[in-house]
C-alpha atoms as a PDB file:
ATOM      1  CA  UNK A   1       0.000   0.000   0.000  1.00  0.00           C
ATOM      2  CA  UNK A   2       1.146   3.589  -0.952  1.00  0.00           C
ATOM      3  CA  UNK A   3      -0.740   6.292   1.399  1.00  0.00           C
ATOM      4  CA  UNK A   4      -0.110  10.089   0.024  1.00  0.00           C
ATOM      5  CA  UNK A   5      -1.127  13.002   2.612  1.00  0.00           C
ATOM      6  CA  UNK A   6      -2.263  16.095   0.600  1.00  0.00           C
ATOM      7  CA  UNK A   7      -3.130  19.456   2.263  1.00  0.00           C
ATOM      8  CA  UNK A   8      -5.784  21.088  -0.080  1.00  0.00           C
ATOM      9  CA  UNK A   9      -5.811  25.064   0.441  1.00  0.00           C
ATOM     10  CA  UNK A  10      -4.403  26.844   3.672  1.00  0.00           C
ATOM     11  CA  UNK A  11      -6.085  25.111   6.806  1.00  0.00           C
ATOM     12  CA  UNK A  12      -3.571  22.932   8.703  1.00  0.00           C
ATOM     13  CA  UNK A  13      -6.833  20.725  10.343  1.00  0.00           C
ATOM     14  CA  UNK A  14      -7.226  19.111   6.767  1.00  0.00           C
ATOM     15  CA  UNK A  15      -5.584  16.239   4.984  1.00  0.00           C
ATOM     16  CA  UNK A  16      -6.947  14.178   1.989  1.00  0.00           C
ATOM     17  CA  UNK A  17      -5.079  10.457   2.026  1.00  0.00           C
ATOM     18  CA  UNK A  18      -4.948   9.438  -1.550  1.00  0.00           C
ATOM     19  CA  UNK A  19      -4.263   5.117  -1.039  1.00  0.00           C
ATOM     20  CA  UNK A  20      -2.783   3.166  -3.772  1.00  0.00           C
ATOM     21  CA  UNK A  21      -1.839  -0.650  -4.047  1.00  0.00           C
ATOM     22  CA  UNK A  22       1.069  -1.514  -6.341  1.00  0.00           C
ATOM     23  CA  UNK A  23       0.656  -4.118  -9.044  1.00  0.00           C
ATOM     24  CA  UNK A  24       3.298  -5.051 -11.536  1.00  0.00           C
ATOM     25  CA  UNK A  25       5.736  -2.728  -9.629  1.00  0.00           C
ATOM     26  CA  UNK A  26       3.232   0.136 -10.253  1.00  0.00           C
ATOM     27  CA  UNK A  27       1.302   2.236  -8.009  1.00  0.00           C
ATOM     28  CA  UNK A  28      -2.590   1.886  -8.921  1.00  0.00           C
ATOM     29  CA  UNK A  29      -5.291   3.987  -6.954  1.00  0.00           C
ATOM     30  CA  UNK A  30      -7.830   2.854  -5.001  1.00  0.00           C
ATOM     31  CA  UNK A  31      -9.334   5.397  -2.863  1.00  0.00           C
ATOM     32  CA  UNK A  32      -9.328   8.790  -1.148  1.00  0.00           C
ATOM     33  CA  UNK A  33     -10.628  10.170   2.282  1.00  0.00           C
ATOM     34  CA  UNK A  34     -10.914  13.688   3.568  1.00  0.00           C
ATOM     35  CA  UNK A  35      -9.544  13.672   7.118  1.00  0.00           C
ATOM     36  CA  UNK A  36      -9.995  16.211   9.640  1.00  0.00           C
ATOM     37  CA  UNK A  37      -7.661  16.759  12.872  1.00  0.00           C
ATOM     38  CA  UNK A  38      -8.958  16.200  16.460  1.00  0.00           C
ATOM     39  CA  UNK A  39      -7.148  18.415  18.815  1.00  0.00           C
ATOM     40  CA  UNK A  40      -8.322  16.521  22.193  1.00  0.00           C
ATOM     41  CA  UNK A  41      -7.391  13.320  20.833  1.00  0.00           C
ATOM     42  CA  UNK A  42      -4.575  13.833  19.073  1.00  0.00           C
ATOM     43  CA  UNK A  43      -6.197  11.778  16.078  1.00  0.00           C
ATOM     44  CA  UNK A  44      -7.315  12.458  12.350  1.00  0.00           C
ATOM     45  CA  UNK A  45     -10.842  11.359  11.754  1.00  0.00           C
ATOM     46  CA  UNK A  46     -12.770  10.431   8.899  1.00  0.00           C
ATOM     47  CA  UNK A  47     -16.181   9.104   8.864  1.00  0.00           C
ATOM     48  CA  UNK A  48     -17.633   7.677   5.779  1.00  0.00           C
ATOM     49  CA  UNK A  49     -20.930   5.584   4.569  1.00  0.00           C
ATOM     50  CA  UNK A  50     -19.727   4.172   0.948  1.00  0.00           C
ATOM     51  CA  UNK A  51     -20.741   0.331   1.579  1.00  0.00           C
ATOM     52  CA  UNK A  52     -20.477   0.540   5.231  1.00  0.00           C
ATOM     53  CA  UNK A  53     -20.977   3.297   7.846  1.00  0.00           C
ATOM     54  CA  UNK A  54     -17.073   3.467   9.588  1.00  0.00           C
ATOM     55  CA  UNK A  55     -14.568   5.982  10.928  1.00  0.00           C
ATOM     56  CA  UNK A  56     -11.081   5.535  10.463  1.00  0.00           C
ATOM     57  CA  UNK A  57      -8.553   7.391  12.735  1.00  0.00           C
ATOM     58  CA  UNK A  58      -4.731   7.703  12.888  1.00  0.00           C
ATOM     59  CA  UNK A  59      -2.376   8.972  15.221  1.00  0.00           C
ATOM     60  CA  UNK A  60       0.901   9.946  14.229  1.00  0.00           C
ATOM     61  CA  UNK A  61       3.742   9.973  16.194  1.00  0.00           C
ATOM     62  CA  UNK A  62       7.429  10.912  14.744  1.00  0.00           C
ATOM     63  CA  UNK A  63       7.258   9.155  11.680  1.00  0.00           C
ATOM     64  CA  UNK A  64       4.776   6.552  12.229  1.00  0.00           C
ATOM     65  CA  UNK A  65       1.283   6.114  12.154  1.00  0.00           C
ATOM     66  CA  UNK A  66      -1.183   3.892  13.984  1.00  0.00           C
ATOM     67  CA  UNK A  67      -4.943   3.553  12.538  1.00  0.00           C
ATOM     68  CA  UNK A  68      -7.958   2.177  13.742  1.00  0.00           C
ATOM     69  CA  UNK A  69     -11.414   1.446  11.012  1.00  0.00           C
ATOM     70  CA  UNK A  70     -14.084   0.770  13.531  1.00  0.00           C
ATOM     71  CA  UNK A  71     -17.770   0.129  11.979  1.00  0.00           C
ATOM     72  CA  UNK A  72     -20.631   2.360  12.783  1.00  0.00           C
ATOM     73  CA  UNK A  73     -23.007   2.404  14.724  1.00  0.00           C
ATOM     74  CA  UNK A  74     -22.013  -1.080  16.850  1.00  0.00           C
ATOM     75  CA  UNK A  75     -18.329   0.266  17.280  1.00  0.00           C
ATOM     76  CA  UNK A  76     -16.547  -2.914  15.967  1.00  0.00           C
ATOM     77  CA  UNK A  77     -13.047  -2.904  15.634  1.00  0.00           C
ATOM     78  CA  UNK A  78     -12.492  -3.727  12.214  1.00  0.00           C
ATOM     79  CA  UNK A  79      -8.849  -3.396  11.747  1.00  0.00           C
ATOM     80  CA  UNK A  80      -5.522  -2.028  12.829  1.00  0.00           C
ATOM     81  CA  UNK A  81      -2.837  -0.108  10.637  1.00  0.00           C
ATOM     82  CA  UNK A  82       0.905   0.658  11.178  1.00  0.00           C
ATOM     83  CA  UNK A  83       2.137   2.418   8.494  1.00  0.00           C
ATOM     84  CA  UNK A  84       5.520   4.194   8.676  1.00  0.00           C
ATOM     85  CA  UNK A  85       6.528   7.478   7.023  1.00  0.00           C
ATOM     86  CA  UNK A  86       9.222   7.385   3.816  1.00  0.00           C
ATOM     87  CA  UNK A  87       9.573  10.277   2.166  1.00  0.00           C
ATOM     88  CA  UNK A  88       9.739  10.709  -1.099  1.00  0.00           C
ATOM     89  CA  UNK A  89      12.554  12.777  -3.375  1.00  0.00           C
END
């Protein structure tokens, strides 16, 4: 998987995650997601109803990221995600 953070206009509480898989060697895309940051928590949130009703969060820390997809309304951990930061040149 290939997750790319993009901050559309000027507000620092927004990210859109652009996720890719690679096939063949070559990235193809799959989704995106509008995230918003949560102060209190520390997490970016994103709540969505495409086939199911779930919110996925992340915390990042340094250069890693931990994410949680939990279904909505029952609150069912779905899965977990580690994903660690490598910047591109």
């Amino acid at each position: 998987m290939v997750y790319v953070f993009e901050q559309p206009g000027t507000r620092r509480d927004r990210v859109v995650l652009k996720a890719s898989k690679i096939v063949n060697g070559a990235p193809v895309p799959m989704y995106e997601v509008a995230f918003t940051y949560a102060p209190a928590t520390k997490t970016w949130n994103s709540e969505f109803k495409p086939r199911i009703h779930g919110r996925w969060s992340y915390q990042v820390t340094d250069s890693v990221m931990h994410g949680t997809l939990v279904e909505l309304p029952s609150g069912r951990l779905a899965r977990r995600v580690l994903v660690r930061r490598i910047i591109s040149q």
